[in-house]
Protein backbone atom coordinates (compact mmCIF):
# COMPACT_ATOMS: atom_id res chain seq x y z
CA UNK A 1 0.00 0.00 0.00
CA UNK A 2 1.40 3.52 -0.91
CA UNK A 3 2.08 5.74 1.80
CA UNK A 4 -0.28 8.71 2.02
CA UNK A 5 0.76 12.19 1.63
CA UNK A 6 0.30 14.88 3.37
CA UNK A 7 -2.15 17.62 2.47
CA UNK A 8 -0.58 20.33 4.37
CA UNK A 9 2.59 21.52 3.22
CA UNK A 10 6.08 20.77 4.64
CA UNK A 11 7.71 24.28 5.67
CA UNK A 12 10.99 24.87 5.17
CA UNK A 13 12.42 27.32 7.27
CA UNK A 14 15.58 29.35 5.90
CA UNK A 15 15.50 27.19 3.24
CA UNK A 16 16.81 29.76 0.48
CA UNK A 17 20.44 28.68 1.48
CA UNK A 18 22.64 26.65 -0.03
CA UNK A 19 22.29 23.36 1.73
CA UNK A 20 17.66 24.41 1.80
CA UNK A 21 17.86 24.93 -1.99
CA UNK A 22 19.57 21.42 -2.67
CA UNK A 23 16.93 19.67 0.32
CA UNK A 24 13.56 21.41 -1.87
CA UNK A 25 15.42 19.63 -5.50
CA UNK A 26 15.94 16.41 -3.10
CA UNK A 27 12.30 16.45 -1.47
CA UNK A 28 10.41 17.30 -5.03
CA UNK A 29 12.27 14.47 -6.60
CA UNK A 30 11.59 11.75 -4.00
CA UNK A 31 7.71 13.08 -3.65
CA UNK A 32 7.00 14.81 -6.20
CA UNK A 33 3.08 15.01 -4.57
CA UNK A 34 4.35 16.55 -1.77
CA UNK A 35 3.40 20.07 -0.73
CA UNK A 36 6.24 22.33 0.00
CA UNK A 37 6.75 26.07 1.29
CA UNK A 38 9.70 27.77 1.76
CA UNK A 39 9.54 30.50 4.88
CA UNK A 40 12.43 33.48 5.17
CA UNK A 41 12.55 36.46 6.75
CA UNK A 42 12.13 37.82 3.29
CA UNK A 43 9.37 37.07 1.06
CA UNK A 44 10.99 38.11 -2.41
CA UNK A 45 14.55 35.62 -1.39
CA UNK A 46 11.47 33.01 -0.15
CA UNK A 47 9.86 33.68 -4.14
CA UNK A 48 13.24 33.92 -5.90
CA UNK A 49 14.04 29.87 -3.97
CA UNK A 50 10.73 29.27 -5.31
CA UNK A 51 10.66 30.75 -8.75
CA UNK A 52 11.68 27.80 -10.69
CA UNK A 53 9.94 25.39 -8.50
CA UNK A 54 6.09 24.21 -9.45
CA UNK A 55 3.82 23.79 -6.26
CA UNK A 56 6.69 25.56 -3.83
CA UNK A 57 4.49 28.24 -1.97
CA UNK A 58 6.74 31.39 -0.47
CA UNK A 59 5.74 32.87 3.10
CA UNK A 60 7.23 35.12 5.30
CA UNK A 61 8.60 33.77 8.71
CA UNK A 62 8.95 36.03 12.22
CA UNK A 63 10.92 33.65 14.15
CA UNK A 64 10.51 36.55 16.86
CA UNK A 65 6.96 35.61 17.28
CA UNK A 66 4.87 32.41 18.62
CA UNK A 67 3.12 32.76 15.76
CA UNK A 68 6.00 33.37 13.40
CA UNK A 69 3.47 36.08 12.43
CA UNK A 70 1.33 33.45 10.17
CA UNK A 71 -1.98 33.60 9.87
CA UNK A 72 -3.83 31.92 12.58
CA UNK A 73 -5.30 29.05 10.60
CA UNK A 74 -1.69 27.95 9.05
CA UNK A 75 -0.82 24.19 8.96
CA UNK A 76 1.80 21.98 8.28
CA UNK A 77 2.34 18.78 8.38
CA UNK A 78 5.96 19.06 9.38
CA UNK A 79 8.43 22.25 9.86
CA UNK A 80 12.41 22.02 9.04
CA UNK A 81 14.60 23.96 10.21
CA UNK A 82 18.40 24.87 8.63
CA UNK A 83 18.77 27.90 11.16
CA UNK A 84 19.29 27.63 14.65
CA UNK A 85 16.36 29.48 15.96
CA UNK A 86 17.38 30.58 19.30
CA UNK A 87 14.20 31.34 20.41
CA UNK A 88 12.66 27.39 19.85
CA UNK A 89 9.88 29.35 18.54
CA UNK A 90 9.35 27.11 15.48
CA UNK A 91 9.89 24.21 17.48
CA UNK A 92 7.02 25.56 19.74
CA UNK A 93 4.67 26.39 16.44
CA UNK A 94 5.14 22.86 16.03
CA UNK A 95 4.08 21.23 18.68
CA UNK A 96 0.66 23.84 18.67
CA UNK A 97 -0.02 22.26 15.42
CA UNK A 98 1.14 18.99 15.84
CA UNK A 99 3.55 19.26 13.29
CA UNK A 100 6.54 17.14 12.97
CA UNK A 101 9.69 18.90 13.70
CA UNK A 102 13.02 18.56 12.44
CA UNK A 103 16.29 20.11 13.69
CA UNK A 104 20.01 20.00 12.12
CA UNK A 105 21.47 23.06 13.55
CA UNK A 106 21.80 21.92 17.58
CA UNK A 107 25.10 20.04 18.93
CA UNK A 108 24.97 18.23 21.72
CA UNK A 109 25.72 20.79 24.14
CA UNK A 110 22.78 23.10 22.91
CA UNK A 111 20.22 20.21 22.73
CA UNK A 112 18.99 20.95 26.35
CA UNK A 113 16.22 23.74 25.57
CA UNK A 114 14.88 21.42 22.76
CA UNK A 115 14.72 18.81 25.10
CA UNK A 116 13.03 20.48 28.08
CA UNK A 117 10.30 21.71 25.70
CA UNK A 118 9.61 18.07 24.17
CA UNK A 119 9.40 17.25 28.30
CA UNK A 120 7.30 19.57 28.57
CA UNK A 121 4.67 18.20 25.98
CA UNK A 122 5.84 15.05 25.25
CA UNK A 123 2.76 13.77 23.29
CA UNK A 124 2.51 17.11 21.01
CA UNK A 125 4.78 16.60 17.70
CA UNK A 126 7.47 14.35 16.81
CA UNK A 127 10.81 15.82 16.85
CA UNK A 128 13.55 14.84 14.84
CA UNK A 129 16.90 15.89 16.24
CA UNK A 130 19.06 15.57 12.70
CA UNK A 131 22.55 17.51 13.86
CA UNK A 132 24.57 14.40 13.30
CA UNK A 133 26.82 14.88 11.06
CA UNK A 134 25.02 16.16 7.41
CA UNK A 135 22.09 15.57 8.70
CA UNK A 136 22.40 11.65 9.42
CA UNK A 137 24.59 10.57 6.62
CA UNK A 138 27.40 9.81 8.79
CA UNK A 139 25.63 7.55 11.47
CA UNK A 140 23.72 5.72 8.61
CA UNK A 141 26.76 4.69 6.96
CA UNK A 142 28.65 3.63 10.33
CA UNK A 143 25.54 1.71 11.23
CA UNK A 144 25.09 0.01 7.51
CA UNK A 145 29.10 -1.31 8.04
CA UNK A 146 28.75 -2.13 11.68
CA UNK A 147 26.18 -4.69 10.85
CA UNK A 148 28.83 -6.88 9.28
CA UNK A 149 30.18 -7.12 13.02
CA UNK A 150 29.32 -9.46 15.85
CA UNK A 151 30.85 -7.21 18.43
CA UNK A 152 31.71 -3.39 17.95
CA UNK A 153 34.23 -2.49 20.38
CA UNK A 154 35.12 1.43 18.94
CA UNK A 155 33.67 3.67 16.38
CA UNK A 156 35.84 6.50 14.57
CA UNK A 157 34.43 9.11 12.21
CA UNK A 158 36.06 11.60 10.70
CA UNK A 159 34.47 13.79 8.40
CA UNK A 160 36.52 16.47 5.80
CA UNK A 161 35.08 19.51 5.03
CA UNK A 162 36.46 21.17 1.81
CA UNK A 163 37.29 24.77 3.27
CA UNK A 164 35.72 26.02 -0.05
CA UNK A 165 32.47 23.70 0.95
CA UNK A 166 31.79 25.57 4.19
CA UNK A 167 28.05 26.45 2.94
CA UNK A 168 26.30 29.67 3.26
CA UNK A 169 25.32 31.87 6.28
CA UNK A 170 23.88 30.06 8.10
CA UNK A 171 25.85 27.19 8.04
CA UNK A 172 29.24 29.41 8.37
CA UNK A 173 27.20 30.92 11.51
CA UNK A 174 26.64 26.92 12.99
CA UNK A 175 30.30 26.35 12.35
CA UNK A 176 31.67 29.02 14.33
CA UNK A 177 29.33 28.62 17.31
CA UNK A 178 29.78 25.00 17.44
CA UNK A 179 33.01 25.26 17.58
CA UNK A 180 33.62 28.57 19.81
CA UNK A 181 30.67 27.97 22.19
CA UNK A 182 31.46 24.54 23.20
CA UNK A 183 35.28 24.22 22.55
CA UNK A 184 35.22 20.57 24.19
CA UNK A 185 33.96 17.39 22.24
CA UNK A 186 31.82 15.14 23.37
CA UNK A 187 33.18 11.22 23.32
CA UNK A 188 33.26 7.81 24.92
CA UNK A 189 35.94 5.84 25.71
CA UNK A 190 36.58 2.76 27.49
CA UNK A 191 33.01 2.85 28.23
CA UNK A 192 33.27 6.28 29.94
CA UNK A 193 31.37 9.75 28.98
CA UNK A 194 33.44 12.56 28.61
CA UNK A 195 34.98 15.51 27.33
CA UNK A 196 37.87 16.54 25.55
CA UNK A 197 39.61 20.14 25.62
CA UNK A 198 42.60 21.52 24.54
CA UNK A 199 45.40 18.65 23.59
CA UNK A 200 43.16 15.90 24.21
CA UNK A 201 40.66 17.24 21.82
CA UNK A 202 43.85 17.13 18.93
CA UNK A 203 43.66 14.23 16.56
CA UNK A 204 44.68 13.38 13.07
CA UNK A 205 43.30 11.61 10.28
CA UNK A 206 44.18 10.17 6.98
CA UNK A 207 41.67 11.31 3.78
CA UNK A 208 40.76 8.68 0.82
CA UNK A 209 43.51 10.19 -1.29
CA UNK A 210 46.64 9.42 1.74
CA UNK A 211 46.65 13.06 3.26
CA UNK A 212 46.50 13.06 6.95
CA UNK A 213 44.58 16.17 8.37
CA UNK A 214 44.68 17.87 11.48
CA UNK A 215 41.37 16.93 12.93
CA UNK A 216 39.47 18.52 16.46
CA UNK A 217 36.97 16.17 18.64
CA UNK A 218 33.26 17.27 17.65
CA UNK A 219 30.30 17.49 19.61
CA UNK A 220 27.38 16.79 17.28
CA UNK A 221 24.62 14.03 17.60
CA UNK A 222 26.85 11.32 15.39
CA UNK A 223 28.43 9.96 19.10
CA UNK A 224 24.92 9.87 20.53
CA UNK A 225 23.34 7.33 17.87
CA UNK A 226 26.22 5.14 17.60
CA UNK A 227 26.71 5.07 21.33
CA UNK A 228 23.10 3.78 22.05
CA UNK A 229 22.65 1.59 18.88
CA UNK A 230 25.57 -0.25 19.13
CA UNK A 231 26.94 0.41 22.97
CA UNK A 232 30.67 0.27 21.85
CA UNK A 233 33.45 1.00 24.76
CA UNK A 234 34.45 3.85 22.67
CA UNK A 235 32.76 6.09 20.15
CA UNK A 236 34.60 9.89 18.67
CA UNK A 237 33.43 11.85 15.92
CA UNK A 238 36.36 14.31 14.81
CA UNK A 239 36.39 16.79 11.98
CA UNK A 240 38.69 18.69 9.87
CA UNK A 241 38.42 21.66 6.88
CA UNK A 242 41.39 21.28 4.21
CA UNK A 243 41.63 20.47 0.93
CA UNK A 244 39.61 17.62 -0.16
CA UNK A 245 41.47 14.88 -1.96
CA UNK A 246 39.45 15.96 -5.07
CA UNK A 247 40.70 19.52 -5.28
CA UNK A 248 44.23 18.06 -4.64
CA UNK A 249 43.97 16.45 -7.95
CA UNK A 250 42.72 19.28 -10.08
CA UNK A 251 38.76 18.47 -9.89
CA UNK A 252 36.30 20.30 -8.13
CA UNK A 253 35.94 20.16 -4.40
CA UNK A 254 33.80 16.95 -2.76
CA UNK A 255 33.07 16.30 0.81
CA UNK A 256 34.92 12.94 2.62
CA UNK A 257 33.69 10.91 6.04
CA UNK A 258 36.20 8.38 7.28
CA UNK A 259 34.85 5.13 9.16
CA UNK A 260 36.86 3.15 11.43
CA UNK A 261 35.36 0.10 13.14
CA UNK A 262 36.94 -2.22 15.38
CA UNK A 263 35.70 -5.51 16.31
CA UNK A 264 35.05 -9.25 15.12
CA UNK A 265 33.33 -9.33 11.85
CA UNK A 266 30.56 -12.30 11.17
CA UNK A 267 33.26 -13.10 8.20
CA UNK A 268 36.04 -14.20 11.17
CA UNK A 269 37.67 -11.28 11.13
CA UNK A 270 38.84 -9.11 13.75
CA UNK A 271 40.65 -5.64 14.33
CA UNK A 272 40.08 -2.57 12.80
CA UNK A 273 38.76 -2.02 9.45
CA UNK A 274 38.30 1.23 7.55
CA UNK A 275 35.00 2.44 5.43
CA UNK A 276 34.64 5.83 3.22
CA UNK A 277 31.96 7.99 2.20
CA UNK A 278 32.53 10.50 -0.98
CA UNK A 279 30.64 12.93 -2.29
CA UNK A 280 31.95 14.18 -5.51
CA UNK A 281 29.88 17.84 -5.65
CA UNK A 282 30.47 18.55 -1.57
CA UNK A 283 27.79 18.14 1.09
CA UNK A 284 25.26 20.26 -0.07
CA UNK A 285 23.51 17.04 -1.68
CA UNK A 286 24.32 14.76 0.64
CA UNK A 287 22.82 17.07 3.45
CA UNK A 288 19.90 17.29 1.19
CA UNK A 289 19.16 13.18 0.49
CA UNK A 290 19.65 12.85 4.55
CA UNK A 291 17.05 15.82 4.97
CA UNK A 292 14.83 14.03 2.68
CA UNK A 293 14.91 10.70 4.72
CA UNK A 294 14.71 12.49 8.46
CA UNK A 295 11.57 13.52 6.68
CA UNK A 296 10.44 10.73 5.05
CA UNK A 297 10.96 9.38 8.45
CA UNK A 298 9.03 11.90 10.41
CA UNK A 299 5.74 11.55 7.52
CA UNK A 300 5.60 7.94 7.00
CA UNK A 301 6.81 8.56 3.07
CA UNK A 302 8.95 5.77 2.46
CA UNK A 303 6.82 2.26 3.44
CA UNK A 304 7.07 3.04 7.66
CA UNK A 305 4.35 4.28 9.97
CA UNK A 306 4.71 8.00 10.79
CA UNK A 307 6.59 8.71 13.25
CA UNK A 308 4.97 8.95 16.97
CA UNK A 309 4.39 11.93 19.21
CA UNK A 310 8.47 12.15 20.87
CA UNK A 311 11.93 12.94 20.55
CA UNK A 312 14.02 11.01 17.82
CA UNK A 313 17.16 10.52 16.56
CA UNK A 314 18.02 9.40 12.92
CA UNK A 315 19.00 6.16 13.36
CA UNK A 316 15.67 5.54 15.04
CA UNK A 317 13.31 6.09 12.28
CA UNK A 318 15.49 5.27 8.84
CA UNK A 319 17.03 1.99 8.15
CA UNK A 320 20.52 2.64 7.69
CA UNK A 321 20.68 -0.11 4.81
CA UNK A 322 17.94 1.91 3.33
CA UNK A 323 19.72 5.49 3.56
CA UNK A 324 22.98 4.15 2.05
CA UNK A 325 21.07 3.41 -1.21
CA UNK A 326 19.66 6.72 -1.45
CA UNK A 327 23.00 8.34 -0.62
CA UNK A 328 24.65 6.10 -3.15
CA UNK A 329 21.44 6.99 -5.75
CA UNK A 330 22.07 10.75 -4.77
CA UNK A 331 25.87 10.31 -5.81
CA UNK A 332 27.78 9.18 -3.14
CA UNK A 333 30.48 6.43 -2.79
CA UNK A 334 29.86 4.60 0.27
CA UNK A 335 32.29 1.88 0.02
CA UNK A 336 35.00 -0.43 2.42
CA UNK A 337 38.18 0.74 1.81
């Protein structure tokens, strides 16, 4: 039976950026019945998004108001967010409406406010918190390997930005807070929760082309998922901006996520074996195909039940087997190295 869609639209809030303009291409080719508006601050940038779109509706969005100054009878069916709203009013809009709610802006150490509201209304909207690594492409991939294991003992990602990749505002605006605001990363290791600062936050990793990188200790959602899914002694997620291995060879830039998994494989193996995920136009359209799952997700558009009233992560509500197709129909090489 085919899923149903939505009658109310999906609204897409600062969605004129880079990373919202590939998502709206991504969502209209995977539903192609699905309602979509795009909501800015400004309603011409909102109607120049929208211009070459068919069925795209442009509105203006107040995230300074309850309402985000909408009229009073708006509805969605789900609201996305690719700024951080620091007021949690659109997360709050949301859960008036029952609409699902999904997030990529929020590291770990900034989730507390979303998560204190969801406790505060638990049954009023689903909410997808997406701020692993481009929007869940990371974890998805770690989780589709780690399935060839019988025991995970430690998880390493490392992800390569291209520093000509970085995105637009707002996602040069999440970079620097992310990594100003909280200058410690989140990890586990040895089965302990901690943080790492300063020295211990320093690490180094090796691209697909044989470059190592300088890399910092990250605190986004990636060490979260794999943490409870797979309840490894030690998870890290680590990034780096440089030169992808790509531009190094005279092509344009792409985007690069390093796996590392140690453990005993079904196959008889055991130690520590390396996986790769490469995106040859950047992560603009790898965000994008995540976004499009998260939602699919959320709605119930790709052959599960909707999501339930609650607070999710990615991992809970897309098959990771599932997501490394569509990354891999989207362009990617997701691939053992």
């Amino acid at each position: 039976m085919s899923p149903t869609v939505p009658t109310d639209p999906v609204l897409l809030i600062g969605g004129t950026g880079l990373v919202g303009r590939a998502a709206l291409k991504s969502l209209r080719a995977r539903y192609p019945e699905l309602p979509l508006a795009i909501g800015t601050r400004s309603i011409a940038k909102a109607r120049a998004a929208t211009q070459d779109e068919i069925g795209v509706d442009a509105v203006e969005v107040d995230l300074s108001r309850l309402d985000l100054g909408l009229v009073a009878d708006a509805r969605f069916s789900a609201v996305i967010m690719f700024v951080k709203d620091e007021t949690l009013n659109a997360a709050r809009f949301a859960q008036a409406r029952g609409s699902a709610y999904l997030d990529i802006s929020t590291a770990t150490f900034e989730i507390g406010p979303e998560v204190s509201l969801h406790a505060q209304n638990p049954g009023a909207a689903a909410i997808l918190l997406a701020s692993n690594w481009l929007a869940g492409a990371s974890t998805w991939a770690a989780l589709h390997f780690a399935e060839q294991f019988d025991k995970v003992d430690a998880v390493r990602v490392a992800a390569l930005l291209d520093e000509l990749d970085v995105g637009g505002e707002a996602a040069e605006a999440d970079y620097v807070r992310q990594t100003t605001a909280g200058p410690s990363g989140l990890l586990r290791e040895h089965g302990r929760w901690g943080w790492a600062s300063g020295d211990a936050a320093q690490r180094s990793f090796i691209d697909v082309g044989g470059v190592t990188h300088r890399s910092q200790v990250f605190a986004n959602l990636d060490v979260l998922s794999l943490s409870a899914q797979l309840d490894a002694a030690s998870v890290s997620f680590e990034f780096a901006v440089g030169e992808t291995s790509s531009r190094r060879d005279g092509e344009q830039f792409s985007t690069e996520i390093i796996i590392e998994i140690e453990g005993s494989r079904r196959n008889g193996g055991q130690g520590r074996y390396r996986f790769e995920v490469v995106h040859p136009d950047g992560q603009a359209p790898l965000t994008a195909a995540a976004i499009s799952l998260g939602l699919g997700g959320l709605l119930g558009l790709d052959g599960r039940p909707p999501a339930a009233a609650g607070l999710h992560l990615p991992h809970l509500l897309v098959d990771p087997h599932h997501a490394v197709r569509v990354m891999r129909s989207a362009g990617a090489s997701v691939r053992e190295a």
